[in-house]
Protein backbone atom coordinates (compact mmCIF):
# COMPACT_ATOMS: atom_id res chain seq x y z
CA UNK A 1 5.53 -14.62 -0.38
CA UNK A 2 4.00 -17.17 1.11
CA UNK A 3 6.80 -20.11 0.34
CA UNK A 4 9.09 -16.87 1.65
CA UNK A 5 7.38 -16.80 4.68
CA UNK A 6 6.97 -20.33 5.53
CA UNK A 7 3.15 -19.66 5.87
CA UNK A 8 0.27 -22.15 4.97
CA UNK A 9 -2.19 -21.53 2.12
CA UNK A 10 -4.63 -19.49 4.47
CA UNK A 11 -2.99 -16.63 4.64
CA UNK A 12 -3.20 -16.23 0.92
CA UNK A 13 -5.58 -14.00 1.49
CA UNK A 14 -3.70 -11.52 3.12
CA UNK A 15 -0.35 -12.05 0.62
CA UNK A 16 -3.23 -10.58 -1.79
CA UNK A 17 -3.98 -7.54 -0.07
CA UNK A 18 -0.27 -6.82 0.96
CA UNK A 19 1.12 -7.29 -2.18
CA UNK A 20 -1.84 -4.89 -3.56
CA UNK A 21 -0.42 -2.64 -1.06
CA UNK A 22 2.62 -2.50 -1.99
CA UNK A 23 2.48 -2.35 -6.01
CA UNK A 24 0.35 1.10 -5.56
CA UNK A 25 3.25 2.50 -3.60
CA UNK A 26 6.42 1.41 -6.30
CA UNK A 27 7.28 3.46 -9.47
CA UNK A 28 5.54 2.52 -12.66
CA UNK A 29 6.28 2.88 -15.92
CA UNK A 30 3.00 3.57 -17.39
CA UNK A 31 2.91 6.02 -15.11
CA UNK A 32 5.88 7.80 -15.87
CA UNK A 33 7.72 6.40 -12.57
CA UNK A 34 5.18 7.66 -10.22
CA UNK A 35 3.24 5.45 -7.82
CA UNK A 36 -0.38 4.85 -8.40
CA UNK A 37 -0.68 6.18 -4.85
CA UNK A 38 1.22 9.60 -5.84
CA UNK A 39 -1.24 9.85 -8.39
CA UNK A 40 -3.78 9.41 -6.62
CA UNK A 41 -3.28 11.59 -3.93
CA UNK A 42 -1.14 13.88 -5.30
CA UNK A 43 1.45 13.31 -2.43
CA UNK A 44 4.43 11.08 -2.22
CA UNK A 45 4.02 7.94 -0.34
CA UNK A 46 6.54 6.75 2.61
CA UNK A 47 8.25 3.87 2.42
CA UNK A 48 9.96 3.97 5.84
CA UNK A 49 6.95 1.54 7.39
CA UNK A 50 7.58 -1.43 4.93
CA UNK A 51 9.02 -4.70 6.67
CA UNK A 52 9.35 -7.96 5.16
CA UNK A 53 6.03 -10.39 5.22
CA UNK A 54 6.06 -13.14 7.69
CA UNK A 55 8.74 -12.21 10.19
CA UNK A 56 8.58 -12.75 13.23
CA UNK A 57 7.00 -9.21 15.58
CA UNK A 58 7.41 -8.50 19.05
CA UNK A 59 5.17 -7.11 21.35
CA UNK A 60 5.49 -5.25 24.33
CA UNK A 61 3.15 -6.31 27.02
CA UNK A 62 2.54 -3.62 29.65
CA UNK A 63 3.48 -4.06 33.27
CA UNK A 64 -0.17 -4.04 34.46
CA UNK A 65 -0.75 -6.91 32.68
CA UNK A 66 1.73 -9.64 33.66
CA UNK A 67 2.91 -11.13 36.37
CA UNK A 68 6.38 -10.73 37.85
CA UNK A 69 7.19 -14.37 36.16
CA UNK A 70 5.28 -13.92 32.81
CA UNK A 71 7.47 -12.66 29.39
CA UNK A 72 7.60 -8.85 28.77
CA UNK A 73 6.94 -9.46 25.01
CA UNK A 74 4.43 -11.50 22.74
CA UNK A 75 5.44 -13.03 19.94
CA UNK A 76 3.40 -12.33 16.82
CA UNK A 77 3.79 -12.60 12.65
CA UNK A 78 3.34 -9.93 10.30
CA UNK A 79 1.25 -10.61 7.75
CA UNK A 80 0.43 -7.20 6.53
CA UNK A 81 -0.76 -3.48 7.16
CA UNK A 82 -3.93 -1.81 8.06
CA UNK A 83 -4.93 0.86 5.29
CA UNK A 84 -5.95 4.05 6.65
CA UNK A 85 -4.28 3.64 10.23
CA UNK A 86 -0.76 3.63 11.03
CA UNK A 87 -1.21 -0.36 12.50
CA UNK A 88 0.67 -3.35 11.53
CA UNK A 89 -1.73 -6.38 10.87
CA UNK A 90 -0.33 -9.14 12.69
CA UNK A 91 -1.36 -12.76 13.85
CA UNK A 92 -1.17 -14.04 17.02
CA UNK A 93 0.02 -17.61 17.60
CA UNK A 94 -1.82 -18.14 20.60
CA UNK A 95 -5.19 -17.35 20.16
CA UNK A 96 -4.56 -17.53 15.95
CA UNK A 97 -6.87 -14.20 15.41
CA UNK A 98 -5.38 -11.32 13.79
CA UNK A 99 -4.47 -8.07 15.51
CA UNK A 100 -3.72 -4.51 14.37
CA UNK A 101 -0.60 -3.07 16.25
CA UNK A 102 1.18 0.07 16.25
CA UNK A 103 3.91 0.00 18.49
CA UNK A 104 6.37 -3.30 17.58
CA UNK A 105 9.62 -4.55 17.48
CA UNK A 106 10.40 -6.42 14.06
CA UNK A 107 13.28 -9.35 13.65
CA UNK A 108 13.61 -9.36 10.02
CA UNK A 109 17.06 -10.08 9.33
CA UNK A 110 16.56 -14.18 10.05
CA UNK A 111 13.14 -14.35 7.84
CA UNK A 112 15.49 -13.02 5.16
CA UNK A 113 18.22 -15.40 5.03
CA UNK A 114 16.45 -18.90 5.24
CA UNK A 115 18.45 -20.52 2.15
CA UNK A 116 21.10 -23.02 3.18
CA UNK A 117 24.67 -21.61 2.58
CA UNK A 118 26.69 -24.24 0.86
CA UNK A 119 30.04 -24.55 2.03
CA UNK A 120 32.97 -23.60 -0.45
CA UNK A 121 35.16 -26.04 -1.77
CA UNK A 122 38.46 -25.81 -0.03
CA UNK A 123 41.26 -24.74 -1.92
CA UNK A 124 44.28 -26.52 -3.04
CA UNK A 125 47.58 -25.70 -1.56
CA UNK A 126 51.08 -26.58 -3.38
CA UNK A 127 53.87 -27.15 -2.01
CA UNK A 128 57.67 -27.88 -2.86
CA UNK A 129 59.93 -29.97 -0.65
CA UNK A 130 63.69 -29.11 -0.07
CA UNK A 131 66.20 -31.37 -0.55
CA UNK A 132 66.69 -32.36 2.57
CA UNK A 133 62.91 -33.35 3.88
CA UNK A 134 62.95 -35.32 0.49
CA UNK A 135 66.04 -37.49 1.90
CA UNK A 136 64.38 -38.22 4.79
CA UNK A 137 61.18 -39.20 3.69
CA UNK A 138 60.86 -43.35 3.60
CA UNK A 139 60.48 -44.76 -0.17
CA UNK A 140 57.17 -46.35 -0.36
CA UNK A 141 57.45 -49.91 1.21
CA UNK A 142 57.14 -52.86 -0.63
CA UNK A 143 53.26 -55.16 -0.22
CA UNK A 144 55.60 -57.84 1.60
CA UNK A 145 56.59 -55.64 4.44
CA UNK A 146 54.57 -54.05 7.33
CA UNK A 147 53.88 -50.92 7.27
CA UNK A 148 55.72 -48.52 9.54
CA UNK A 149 54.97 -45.70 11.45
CA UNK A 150 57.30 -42.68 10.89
CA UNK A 151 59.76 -41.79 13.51
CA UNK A 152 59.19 -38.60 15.21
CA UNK A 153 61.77 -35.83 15.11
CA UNK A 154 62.42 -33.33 18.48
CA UNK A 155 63.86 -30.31 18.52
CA UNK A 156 67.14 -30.36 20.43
């Protein structure tokens, strides 16, 4: 997650506790595809709240307290959630303390894709020529003789 996420080794910490998070609310096995949470509780845990660790979180910052020139959002990174409250656990870049947020935008659809794409190969094309374009074509010229540039045909 971390490698994922482009994060440094301290926030292995909370890659721990996320990850703990989320393995007691998937299906087990052992547990005859129940979460440890469902068995716990008895009740069915959502899944509607997960987001993907490390993307990038946007904040709304209230009218009160900016200025007419400052940014209407903070930028922030999810690095997990807050068990117990309904709070994303976020860091901020600024002052590099973490937060606990409810109310956030998310922009996970560029954390996911990070690999290169490699271009394709181009495909071959075949071709015949007719007859006629192969008269026209120039043999190839001899070593002795400079080469020539091909006259250019207009359309009447």
């Amino acid at each position: 997650m971390l490698s994922g996420a482009e994060l440094g080794q301290e926030f292995w910490a909370e890659v721990v506790e996320t990850t703990c998070y989320l393995v007691n609310r998937s299906p087990s096995s052992a547990l005859e595809d129940k979460t440890p949470q469902e068995v716990w509780t008895g009740k069915k845990p959502s899944l509607s709240h997960l987001r993907v660790f490390g993307c990038d979180v946007y904040v709304h910052v209230l009218k009160e307290k900016r200025t007419k020139l400052d940014s209407k959002s903070k930028n922030y990174i999810f690095i997990g959630y807050k068990d117990g409250l309904k709070r994303y656990k976020l860091w901020n870049l600024v002052i590099r303390k973490v937060v606990y947020i409810q109310d956030v935008v998310f922009r996970e659809v560029n954390d996911v894709i990070k690999h290169e794409v490699q271009p394709k190969e181009p495909e071959k094309i075949e071709f015949e020529l007719k007859e006629e374009e192969l008269d026209s074509i120039v043999e190839e010229e001899s070593e002795d003789e400079e080469p020539q540039t091909p006259g250019v045909r207009r359309s009447v």
